[in-house]
C-alpha atoms as a PDB file:
ATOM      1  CA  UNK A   1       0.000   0.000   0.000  1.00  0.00           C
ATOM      2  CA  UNK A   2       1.301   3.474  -0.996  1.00  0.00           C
ATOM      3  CA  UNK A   3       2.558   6.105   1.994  1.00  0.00           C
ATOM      4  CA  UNK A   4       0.783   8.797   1.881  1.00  0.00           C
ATOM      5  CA  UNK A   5       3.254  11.748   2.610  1.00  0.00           C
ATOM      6  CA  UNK A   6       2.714  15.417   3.548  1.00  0.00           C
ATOM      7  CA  UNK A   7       3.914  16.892   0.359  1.00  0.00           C
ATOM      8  CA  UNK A   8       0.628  15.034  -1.600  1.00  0.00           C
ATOM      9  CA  UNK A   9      -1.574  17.602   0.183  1.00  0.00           C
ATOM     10  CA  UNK A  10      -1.471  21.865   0.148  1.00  0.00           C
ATOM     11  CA  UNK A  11      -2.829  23.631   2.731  1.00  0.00           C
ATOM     12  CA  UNK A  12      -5.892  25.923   1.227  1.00  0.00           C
ATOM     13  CA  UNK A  13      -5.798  28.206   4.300  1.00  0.00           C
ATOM     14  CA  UNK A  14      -9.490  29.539   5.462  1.00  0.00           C
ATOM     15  CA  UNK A  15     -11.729  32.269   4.267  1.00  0.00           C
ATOM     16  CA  UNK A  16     -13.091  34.456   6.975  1.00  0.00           C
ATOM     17  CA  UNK A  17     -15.648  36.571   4.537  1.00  0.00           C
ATOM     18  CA  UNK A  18     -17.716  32.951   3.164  1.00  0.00           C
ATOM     19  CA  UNK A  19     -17.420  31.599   6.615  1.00  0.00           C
ATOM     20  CA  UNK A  20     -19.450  34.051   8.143  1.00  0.00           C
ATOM     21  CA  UNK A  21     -21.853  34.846   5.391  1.00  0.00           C
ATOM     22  CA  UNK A  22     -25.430  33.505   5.810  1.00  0.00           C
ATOM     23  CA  UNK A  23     -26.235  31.313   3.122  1.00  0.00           C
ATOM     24  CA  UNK A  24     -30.140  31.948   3.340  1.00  0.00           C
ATOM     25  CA  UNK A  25     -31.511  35.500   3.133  1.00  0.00           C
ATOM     26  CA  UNK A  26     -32.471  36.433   6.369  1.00  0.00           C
ATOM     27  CA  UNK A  27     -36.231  36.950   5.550  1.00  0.00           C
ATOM     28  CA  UNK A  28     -39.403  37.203   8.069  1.00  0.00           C
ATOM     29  CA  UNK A  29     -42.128  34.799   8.608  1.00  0.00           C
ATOM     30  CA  UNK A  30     -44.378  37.033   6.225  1.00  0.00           C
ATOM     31  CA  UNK A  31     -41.975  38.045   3.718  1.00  0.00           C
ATOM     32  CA  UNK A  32     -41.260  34.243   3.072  1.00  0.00           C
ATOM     33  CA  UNK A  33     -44.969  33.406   2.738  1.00  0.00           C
ATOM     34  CA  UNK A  34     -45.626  36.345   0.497  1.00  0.00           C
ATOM     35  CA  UNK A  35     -42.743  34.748  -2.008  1.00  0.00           C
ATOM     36  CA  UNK A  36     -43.524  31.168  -1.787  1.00  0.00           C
ATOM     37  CA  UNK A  37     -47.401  33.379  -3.365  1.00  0.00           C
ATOM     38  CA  UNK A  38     -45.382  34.738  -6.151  1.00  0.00           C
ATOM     39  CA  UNK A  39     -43.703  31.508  -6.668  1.00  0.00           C
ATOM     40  CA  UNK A  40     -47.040  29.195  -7.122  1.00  0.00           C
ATOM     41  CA  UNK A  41     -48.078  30.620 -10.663  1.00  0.00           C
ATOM     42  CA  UNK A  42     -51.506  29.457  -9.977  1.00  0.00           C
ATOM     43  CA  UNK A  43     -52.113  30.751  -6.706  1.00  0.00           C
ATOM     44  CA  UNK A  44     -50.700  34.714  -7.964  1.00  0.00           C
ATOM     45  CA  UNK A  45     -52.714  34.122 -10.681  1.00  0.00           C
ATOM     46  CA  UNK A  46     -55.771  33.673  -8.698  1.00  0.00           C
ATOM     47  CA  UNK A  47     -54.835  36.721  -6.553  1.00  0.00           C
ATOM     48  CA  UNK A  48     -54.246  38.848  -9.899  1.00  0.00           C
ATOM     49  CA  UNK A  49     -57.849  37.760 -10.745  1.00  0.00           C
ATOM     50  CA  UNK A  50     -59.668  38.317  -7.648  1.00  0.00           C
ATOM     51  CA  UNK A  51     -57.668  41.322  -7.288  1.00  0.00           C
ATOM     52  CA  UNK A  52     -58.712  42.372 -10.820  1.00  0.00           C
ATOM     53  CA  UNK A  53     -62.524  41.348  -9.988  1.00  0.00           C
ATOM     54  CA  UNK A  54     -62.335  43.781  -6.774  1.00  0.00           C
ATOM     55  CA  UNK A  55     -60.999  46.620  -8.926  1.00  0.00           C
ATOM     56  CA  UNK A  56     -63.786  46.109 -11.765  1.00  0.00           C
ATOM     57  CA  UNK A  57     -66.898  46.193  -9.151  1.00  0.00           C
ATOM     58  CA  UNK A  58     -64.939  49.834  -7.610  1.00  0.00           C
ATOM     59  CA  UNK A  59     -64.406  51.621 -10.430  1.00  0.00           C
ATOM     60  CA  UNK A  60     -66.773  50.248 -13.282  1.00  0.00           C
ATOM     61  CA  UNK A  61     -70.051  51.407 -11.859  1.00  0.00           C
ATOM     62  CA  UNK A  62     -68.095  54.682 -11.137  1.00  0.00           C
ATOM     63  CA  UNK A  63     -67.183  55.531 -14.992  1.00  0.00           C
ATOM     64  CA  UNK A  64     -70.377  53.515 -17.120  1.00  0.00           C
ATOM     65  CA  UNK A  65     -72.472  56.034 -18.513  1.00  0.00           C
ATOM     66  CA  UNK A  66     -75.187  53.609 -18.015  1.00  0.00           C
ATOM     67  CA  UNK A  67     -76.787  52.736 -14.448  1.00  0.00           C
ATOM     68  CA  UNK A  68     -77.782  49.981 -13.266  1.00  0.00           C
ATOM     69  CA  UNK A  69     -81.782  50.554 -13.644  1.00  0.00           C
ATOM     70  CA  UNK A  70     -81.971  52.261 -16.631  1.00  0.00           C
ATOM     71  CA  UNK A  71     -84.075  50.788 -19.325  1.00  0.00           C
ATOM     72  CA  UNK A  72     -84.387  51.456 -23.034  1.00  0.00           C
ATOM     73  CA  UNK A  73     -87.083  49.589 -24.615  1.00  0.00           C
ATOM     74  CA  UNK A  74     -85.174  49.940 -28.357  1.00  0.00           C
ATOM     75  CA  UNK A  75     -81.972  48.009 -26.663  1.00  0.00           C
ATOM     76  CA  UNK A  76     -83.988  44.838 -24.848  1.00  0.00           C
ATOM     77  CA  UNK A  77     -81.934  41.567 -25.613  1.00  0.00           C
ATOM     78  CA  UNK A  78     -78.979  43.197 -27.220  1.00  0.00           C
ATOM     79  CA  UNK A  79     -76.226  40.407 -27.728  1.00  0.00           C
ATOM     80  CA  UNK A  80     -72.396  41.463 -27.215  1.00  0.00           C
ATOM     81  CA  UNK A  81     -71.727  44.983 -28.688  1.00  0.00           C
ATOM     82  CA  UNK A  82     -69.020  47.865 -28.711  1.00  0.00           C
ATOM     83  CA  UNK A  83     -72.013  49.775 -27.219  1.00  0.00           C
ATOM     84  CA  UNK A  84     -72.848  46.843 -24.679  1.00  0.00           C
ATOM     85  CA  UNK A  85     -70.188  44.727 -23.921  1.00  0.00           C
ATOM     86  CA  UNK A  86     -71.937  41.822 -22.052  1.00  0.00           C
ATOM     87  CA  UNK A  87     -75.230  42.997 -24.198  1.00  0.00           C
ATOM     88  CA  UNK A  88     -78.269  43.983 -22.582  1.00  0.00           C
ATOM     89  CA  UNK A  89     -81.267  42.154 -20.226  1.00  0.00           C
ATOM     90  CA  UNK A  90     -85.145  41.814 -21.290  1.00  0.00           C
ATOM     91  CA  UNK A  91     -85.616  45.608 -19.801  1.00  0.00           C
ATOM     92  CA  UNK A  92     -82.347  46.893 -22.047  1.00  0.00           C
ATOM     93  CA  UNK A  93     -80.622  47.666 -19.122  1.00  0.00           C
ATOM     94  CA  UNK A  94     -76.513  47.331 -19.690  1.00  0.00           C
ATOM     95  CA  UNK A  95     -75.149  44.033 -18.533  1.00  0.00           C
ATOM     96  CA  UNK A  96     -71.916  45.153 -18.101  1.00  0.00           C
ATOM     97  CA  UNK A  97     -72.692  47.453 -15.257  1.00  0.00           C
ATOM     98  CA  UNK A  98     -75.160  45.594 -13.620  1.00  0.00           C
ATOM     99  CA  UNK A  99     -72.429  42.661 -13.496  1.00  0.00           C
ATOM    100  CA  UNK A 100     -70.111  44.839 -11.881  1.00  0.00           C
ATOM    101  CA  UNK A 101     -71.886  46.330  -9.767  1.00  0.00           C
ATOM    102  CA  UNK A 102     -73.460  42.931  -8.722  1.00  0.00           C
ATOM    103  CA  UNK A 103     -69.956  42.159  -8.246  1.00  0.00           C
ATOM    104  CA  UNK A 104     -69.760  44.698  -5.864  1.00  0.00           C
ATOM    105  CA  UNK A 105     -72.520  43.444  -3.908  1.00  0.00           C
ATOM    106  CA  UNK A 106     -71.343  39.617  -4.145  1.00  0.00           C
ATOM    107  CA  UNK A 107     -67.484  40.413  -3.127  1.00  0.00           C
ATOM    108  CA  UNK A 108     -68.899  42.761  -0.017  1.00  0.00           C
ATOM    109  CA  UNK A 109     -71.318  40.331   1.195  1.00  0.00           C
ATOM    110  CA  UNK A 110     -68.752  37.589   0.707  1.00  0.00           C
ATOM    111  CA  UNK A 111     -65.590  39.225   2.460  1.00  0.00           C
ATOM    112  CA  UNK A 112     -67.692  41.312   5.172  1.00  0.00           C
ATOM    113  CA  UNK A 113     -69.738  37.348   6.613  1.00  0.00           C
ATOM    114  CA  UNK A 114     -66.491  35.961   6.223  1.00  0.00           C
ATOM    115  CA  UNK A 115     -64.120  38.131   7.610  1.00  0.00           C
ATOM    116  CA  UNK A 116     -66.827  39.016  10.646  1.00  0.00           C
ATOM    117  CA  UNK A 117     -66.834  34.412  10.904  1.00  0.00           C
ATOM    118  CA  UNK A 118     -63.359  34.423  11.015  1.00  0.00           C
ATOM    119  CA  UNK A 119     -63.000  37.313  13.772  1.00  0.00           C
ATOM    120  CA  UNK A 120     -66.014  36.005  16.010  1.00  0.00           C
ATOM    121  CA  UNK A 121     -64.944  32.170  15.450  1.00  0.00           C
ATOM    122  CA  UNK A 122     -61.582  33.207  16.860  1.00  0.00           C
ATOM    123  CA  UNK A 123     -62.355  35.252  20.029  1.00  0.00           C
ATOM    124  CA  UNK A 124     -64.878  32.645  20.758  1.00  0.00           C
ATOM    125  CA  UNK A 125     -62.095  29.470  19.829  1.00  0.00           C
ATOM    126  CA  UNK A 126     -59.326  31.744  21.607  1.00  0.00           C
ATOM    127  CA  UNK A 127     -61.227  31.796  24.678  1.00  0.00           C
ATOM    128  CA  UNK A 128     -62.587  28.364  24.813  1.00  0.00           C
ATOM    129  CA  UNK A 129     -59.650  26.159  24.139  1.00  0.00           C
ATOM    130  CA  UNK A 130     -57.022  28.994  26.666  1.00  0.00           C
ATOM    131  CA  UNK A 131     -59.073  28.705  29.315  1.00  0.00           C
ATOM    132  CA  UNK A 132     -61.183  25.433  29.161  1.00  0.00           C
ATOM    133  CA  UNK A 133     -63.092  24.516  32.020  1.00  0.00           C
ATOM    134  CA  UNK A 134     -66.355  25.572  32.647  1.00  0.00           C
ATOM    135  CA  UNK A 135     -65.763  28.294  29.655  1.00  0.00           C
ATOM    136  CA  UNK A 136     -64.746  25.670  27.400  1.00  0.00           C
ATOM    137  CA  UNK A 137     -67.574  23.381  28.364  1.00  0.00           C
ATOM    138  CA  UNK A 138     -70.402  26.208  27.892  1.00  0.00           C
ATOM    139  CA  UNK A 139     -69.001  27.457  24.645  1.00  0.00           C
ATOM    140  CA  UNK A 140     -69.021  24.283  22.964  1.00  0.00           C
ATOM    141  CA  UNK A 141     -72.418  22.991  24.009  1.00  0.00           C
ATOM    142  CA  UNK A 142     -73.921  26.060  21.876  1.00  0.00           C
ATOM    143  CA  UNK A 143     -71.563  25.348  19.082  1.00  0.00           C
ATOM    144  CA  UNK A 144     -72.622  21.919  19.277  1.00  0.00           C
ATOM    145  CA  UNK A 145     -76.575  22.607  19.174  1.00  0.00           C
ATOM    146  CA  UNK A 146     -75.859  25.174  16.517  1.00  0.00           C
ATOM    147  CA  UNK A 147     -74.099  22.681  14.353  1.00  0.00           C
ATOM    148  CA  UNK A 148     -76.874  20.315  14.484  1.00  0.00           C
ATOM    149  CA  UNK A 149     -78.831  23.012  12.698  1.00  0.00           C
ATOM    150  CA  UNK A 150     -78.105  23.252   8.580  1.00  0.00           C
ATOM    151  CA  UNK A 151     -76.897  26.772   8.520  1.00  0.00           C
ATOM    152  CA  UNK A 152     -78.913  27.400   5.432  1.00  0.00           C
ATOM    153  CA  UNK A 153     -81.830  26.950   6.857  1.00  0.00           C
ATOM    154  CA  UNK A 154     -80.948  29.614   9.795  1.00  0.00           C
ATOM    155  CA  UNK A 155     -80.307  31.563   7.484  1.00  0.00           C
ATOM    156  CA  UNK A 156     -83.617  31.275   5.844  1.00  0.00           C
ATOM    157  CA  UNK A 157     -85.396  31.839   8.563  1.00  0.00           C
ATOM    158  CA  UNK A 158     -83.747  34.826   9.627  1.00  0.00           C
ATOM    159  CA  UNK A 159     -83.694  36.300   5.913  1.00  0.00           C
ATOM    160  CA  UNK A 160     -87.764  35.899   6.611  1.00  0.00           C
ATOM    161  CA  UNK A 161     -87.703  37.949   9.171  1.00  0.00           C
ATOM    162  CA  UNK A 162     -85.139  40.883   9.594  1.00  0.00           C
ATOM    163  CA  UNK A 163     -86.259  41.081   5.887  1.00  0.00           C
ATOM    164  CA  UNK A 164     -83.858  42.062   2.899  1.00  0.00           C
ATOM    165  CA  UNK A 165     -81.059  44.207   2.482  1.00  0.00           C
ATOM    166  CA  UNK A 166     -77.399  43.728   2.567  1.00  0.00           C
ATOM    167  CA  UNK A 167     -77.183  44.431   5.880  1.00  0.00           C
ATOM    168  CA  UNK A 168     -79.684  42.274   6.733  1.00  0.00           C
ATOM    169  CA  UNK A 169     -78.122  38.682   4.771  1.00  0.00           C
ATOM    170  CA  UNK A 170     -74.687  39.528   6.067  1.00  0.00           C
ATOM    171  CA  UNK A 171     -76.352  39.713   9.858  1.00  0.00           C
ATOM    172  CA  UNK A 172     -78.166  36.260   9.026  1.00  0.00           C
ATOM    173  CA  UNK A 173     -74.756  34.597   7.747  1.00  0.00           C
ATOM    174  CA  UNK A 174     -72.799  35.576  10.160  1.00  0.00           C
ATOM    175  CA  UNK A 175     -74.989  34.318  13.252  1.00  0.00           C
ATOM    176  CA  UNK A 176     -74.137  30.495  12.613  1.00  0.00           C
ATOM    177  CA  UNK A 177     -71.267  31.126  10.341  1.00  0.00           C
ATOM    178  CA  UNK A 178     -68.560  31.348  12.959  1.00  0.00           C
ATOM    179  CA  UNK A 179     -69.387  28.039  14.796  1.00  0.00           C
ATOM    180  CA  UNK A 180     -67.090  26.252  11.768  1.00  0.00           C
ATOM    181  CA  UNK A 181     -63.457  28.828  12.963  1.00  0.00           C
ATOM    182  CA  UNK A 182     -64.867  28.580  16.573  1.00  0.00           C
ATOM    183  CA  UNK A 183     -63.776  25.097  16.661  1.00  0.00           C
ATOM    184  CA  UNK A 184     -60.599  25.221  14.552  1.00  0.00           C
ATOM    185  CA  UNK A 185     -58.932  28.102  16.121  1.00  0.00           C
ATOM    186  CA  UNK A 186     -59.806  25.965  19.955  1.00  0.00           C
ATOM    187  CA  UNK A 187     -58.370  23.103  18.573  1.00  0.00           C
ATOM    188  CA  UNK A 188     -55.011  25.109  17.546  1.00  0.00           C
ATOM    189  CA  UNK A 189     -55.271  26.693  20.857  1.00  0.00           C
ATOM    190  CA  UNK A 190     -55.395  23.507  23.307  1.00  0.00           C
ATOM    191  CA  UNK A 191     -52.211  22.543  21.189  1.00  0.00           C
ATOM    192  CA  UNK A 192     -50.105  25.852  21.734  1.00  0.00           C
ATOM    193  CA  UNK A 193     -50.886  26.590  25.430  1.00  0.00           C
ATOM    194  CA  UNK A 194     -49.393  23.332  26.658  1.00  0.00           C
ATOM    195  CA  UNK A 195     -46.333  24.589  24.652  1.00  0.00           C
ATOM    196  CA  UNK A 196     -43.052  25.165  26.692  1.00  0.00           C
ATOM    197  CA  UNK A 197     -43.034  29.242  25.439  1.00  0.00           C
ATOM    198  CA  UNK A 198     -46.566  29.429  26.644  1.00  0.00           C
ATOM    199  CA  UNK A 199     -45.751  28.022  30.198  1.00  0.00           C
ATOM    200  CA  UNK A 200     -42.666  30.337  30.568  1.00  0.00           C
ATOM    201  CA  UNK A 201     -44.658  33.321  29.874  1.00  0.00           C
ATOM    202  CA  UNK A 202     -47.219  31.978  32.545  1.00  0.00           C
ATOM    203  CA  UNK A 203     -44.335  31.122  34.824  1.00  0.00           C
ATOM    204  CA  UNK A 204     -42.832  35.046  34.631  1.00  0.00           C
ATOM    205  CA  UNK A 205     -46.418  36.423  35.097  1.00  0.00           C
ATOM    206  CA  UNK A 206     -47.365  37.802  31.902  1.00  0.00           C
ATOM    207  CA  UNK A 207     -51.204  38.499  31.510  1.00  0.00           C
ATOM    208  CA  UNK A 208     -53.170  35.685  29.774  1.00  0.00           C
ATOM    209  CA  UNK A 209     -54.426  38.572  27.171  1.00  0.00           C
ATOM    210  CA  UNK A 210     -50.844  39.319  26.362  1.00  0.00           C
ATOM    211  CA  UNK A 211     -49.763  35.841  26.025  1.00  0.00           C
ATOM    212  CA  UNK A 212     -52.941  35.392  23.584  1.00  0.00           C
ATOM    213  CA  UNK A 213     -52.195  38.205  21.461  1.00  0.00           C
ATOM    214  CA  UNK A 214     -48.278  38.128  21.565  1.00  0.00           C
ATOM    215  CA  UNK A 215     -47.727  34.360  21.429  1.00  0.00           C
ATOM    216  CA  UNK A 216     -50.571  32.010  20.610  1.00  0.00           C
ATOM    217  CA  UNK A 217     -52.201  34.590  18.128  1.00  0.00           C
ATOM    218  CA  UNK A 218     -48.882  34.807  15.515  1.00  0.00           C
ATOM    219  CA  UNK A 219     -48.951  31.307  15.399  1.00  0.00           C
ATOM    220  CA  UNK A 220     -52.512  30.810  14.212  1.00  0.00           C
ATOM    221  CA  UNK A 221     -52.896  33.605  12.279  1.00  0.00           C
ATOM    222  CA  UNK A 222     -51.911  32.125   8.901  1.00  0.00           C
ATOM    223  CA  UNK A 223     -54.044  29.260   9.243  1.00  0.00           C
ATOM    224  CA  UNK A 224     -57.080  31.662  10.181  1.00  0.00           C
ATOM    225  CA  UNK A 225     -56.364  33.596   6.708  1.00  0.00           C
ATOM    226  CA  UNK A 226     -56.482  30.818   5.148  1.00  0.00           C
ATOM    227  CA  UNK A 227     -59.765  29.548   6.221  1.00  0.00           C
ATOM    228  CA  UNK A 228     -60.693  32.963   5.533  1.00  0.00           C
ATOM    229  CA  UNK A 229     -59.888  32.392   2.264  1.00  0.00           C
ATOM    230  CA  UNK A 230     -61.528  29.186   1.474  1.00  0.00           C
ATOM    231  CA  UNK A 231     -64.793  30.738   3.676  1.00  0.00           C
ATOM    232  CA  UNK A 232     -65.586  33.176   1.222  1.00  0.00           C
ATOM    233  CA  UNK A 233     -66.113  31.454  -1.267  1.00  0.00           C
ATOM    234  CA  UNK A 234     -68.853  29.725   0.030  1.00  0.00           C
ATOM    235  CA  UNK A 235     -70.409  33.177   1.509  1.00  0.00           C
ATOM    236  CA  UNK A 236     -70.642  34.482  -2.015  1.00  0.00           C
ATOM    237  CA  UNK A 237     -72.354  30.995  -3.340  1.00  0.00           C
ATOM    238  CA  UNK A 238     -74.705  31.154  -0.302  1.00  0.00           C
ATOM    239  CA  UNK A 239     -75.763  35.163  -1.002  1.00  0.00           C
ATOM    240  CA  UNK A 240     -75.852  34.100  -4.816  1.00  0.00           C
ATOM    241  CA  UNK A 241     -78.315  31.394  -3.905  1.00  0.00           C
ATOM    242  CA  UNK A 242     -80.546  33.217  -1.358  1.00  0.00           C
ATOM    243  CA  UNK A 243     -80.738  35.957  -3.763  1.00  0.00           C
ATOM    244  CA  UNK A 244     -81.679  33.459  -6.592  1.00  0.00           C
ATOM    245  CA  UNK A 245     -84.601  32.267  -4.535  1.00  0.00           C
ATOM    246  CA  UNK A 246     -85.815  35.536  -3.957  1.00  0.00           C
ATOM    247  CA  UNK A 247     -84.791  35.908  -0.322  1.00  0.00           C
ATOM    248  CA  UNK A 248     -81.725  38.387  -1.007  1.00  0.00           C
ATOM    249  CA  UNK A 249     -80.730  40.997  -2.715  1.00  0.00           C
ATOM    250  CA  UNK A 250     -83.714  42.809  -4.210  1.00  0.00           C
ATOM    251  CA  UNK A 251     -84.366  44.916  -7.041  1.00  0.00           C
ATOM    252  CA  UNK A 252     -83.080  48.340  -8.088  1.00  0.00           C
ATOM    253  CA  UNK A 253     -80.223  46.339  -6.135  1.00  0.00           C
ATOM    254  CA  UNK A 254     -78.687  43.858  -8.290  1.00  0.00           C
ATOM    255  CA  UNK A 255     -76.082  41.188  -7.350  1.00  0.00           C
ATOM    256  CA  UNK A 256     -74.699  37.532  -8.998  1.00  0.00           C
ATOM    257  CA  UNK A 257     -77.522  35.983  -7.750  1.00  0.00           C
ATOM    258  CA  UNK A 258     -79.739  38.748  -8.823  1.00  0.00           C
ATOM    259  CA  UNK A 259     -78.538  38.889 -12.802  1.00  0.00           C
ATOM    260  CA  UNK A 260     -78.473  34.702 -12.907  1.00  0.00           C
ATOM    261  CA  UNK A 261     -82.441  35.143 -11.591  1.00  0.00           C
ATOM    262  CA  UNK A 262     -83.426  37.105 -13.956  1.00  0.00           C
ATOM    263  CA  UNK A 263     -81.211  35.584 -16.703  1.00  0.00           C
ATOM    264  CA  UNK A 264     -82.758  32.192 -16.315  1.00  0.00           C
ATOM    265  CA  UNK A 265     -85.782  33.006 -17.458  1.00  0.00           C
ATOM    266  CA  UNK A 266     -83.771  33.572 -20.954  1.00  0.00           C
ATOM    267  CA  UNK A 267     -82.053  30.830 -21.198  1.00  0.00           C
ATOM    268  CA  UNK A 268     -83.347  28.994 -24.350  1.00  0.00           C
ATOM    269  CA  UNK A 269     -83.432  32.310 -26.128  1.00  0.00           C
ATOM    270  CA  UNK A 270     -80.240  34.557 -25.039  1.00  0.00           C
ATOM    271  CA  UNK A 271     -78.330  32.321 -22.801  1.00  0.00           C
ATOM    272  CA  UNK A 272     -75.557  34.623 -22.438  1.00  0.00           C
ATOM    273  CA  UNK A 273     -77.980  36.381 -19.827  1.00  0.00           C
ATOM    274  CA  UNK A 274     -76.920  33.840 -17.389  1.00  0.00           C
ATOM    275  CA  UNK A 275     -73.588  32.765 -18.927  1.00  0.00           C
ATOM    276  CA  UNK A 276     -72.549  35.953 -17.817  1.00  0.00           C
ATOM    277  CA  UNK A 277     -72.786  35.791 -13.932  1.00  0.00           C
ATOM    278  CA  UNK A 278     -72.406  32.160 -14.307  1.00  0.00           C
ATOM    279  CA  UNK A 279     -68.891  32.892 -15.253  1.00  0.00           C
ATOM    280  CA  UNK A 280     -68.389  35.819 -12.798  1.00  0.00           C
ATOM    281  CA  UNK A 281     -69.552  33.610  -9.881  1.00  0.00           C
ATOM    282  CA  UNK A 282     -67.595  30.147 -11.000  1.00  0.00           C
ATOM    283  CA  UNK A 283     -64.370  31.902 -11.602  1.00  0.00           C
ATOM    284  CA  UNK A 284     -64.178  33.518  -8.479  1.00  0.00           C
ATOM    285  CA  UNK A 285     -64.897  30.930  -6.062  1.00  0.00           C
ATOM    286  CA  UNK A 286     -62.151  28.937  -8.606  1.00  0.00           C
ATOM    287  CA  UNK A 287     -59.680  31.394  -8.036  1.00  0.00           C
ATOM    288  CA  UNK A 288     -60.334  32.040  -4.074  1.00  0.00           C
ATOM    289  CA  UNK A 289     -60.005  27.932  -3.653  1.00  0.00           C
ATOM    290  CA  UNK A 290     -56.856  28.408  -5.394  1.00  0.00           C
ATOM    291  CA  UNK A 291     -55.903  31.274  -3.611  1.00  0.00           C
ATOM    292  CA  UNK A 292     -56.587  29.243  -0.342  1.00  0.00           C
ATOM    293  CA  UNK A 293     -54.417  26.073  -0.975  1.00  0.00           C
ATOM    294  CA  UNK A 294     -51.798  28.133  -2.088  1.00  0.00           C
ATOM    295  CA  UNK A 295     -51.670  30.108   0.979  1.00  0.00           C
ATOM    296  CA  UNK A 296     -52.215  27.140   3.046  1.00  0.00           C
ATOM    297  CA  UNK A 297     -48.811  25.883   1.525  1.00  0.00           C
ATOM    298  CA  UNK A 298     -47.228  29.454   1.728  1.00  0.00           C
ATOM    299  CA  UNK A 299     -47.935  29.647   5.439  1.00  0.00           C
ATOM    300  CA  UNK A 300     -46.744  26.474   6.537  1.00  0.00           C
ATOM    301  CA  UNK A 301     -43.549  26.661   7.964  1.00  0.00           C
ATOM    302  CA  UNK A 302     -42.209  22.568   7.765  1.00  0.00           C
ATOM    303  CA  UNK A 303     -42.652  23.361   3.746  1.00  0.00           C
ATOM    304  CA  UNK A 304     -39.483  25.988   3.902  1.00  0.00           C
ATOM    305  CA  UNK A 305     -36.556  23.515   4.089  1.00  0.00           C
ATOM    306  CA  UNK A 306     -37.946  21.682   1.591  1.00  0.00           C
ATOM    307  CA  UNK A 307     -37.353  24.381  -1.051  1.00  0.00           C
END
């Protein structure tokens, strides 16, 4: 067997400068989850559309020249046009700003039930799954009775009487809506307070509503926008169908639901009266579900080191 001898090897030395650089970027927790969103095509695609949807129900009602109830008998049943770009209804009114501005509706109704869900479900979840006990036992029989109730049929009844309005469906969605991020957020809670950072800030003293907001709330909070995210979707479908069955959204008002009412009733003869919303409605529940699994990827953390 050969010697190996000192002269067969050179000494390299060391560099101080590569040593001590950091080979990752040194980025924050939302920083990282807002590029792992630019990265998943589909997902930034889906935010370019909703975004995109959000900016046409602002600013198209805004700048139309036509209104939403205005009706020109000479102009009933128009098909796609320079003058009309979605064409016109049975009445002649302009489908391209009652689509919009249905939009408008839709997208408010959608984003105010969910986002009020998401903030009652989590004050209620917060507090039941911290504390437990007696406060845990008490909040979780009602959530239990009110999930043995189909929401839709709460809502329903309460559509029937507070009556119609925007105001009013968003109030009747939102009083069984929550029930569903209620149970999440105490389920994510039970796990983190038995956490060793959670029992050293109880062992140095710090208030329980500083340890909720500081500690246990950072660590949910991505998973609560992202059930926010996939909740809306279903908020808009539920407005679109309680307005379809006459129990929203009702005329000189006009929402998705709304325009696909009144469209049906052309359908053999100008189906592009309900093709229209059809669309609207299908691509933006697409996109949020999208949306939703890509942030639910984006805001996991055990997903970074495998990049």
């Amino acid at each position: 067997m050969a010697e190996i001898t000192k002269e067969q090897f050179k000494v390299v030395g060391k560099n101080t400068k590569t040593m001590e650089s950091i080979s990752r970027p040194n980025i924050g927790y939302w920083q990282d989850a807002w590029r792992r969103i630019r990265k998943n095509k589909i997902a930034f695609f889906s935010l370019c559309l909703i975004g995109l949807y959000v900016l046409m129900a602002i600013f198209v009602p805004m700048f139309s020249k036509y209104d939403i109830a205005t009706q020109s008998v000479a102009e009933m049943n128009q098909s796609f046009s320079k003058a009309h770009w979605f064409g016109t209804d049975s009445l002649g009114r302009d489908l391209w700003v009652r689509a919009w501005s249905g939009a408008r509706v839709s997208l408010t109704i959608g984003f105010a039930a969910s986002i009020i869900n998401a903030i009652v479900g989590s004050i209620m979840g917060g507090i039941s799954g911290f504390y437990g006990g007696k406060i845990d036992m008490v909040i979780q029989r009602v959530v239990d009775v009110l999930y043995g109730i189909p929401s839709l049929i709460v809502t329903i009844l309460l559509m029937v009487v507070v009556g119609n309005g925007v105001h009013c469906l968003v109030l009747a969605m939102c009083c069984v809506g929550w029930i569903g991020g209620c149970r999440f957020v105490r389920g994510e809670v039970l796990k983190l307070r038995e956490s060793d950072f959670v029992s050293a800030a109880k062992i140095l003293g710090v208030p329980d509503i500083v340890i909720i907001v500081k500690h246990i709330l950072p660590n949910i909070m991505g998973l609560i926008i992202t059930n926010l995210t996939m909740a809306i979707p279903g908020a808009i479908f539920q407005e679109a169908f309680l307005s379809y069955i006459g129990l929203g959204i009702k005329p000189p008002n006009c929402s998705w639901g709304v325009l696909a009412k009144d469209g049906i009733a052309q359908l053999r003869i100008h189906p592009y009266q309900v093709f229209v919303p059809a669309f609207l409605i299908c691509t933006t529940m697409l996109a949020l579900n999208l949306l939703g699994d890509g942030l639910r990827d984006a805001f996991d953390p055990k997903l970074r080191g495998t990049e």
